[in-house]
C-alpha atoms as a PDB file:
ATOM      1  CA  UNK A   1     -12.263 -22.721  -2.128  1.00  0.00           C
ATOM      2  CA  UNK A   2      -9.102 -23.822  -2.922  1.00  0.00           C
ATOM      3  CA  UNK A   3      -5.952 -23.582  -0.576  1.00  0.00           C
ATOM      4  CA  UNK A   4      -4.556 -21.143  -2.636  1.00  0.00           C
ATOM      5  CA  UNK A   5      -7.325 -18.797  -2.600  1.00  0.00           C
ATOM      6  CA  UNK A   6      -7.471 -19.778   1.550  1.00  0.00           C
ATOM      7  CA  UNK A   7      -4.196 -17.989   1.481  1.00  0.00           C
ATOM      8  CA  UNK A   8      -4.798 -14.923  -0.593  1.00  0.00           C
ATOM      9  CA  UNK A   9      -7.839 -14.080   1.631  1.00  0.00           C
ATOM     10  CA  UNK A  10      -5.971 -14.871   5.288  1.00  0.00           C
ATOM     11  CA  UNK A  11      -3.113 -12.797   3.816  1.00  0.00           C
ATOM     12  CA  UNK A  12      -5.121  -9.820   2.746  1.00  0.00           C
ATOM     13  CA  UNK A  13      -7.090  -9.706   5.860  1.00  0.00           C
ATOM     14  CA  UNK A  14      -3.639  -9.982   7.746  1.00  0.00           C
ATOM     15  CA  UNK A  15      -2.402  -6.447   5.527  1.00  0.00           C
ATOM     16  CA  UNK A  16      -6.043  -4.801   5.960  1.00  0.00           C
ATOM     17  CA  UNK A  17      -5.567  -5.391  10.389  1.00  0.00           C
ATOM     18  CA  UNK A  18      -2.107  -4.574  10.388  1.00  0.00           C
ATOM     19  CA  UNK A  19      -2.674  -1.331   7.787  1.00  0.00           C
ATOM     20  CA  UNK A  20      -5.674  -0.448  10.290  1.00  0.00           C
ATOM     21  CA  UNK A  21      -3.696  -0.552  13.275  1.00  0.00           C
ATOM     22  CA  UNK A  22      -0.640   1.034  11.729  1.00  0.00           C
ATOM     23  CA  UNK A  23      -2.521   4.050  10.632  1.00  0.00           C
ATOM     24  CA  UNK A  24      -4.124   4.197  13.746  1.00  0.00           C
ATOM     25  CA  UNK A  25      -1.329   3.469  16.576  1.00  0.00           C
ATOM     26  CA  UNK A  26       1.602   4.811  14.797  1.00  0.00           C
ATOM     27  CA  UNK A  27       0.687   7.690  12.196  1.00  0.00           C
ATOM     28  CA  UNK A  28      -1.755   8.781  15.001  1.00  0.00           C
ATOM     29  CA  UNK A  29      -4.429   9.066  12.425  1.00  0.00           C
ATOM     30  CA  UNK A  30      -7.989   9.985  13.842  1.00  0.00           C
ATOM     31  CA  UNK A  31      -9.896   6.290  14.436  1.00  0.00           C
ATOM     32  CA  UNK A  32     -12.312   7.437  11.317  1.00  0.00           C
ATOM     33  CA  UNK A  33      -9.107   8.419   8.975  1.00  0.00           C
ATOM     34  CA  UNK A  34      -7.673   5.131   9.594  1.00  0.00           C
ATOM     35  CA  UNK A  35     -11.108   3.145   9.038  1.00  0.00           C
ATOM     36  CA  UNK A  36     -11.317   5.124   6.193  1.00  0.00           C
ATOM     37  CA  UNK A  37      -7.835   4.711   4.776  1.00  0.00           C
ATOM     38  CA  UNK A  38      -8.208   0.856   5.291  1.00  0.00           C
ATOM     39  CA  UNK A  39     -12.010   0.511   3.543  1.00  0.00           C
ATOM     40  CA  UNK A  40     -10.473   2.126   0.787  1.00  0.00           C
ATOM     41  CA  UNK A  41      -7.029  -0.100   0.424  1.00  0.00           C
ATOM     42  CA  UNK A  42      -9.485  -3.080   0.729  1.00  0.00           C
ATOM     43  CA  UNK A  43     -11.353  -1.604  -2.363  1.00  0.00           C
ATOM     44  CA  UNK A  44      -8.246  -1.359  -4.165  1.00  0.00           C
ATOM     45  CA  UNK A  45      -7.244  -4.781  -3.518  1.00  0.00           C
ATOM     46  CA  UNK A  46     -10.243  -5.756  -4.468  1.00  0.00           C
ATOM     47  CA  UNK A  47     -10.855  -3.962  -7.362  1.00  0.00           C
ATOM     48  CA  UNK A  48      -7.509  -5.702  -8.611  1.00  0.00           C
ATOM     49  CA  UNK A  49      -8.326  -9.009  -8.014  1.00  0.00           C
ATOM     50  CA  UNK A  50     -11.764  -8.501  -9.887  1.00  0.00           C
ATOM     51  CA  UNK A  51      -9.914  -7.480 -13.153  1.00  0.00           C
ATOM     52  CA  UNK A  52      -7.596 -10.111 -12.668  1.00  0.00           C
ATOM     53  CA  UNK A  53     -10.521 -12.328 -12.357  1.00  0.00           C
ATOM     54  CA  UNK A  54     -12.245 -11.230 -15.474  1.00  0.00           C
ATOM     55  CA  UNK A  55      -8.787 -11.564 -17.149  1.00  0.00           C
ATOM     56  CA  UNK A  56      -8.581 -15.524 -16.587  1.00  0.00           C
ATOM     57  CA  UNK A  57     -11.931 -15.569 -17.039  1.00  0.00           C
ATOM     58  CA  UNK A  58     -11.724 -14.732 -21.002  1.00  0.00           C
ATOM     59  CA  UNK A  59      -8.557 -16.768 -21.964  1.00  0.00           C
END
């Protein structure tokens, strides 16, 4: 991988944790409300960076 792509994955594992414990420690969502809210901002993200993906891909 290249450094750039190092970066993109430390930095979206850094917002997934600190989403997970935000939802959980301050919004005092339920521990399975805040799992669930993060599994499902991951599949956003990476549901974005698939279509990107295909994007570059075709050019």
């Amino acid at each position: 991988m290249s450094n750039l792509a190092k970066l993109g994955v430390t930095v979206v594992a850094l917002a997934t944790l600190s989403w997970f414990f935000v939802s959980w420690l301050v919004l005092k969502s339920p521990l399975t409300d805040a799992i669930g809210e993060t599994v499902g901002s991951l599949a956003a993200v990476m549901l974005i960076v698939s279509v990107i993906g295909m994007a570059r891909a075709e050019n």
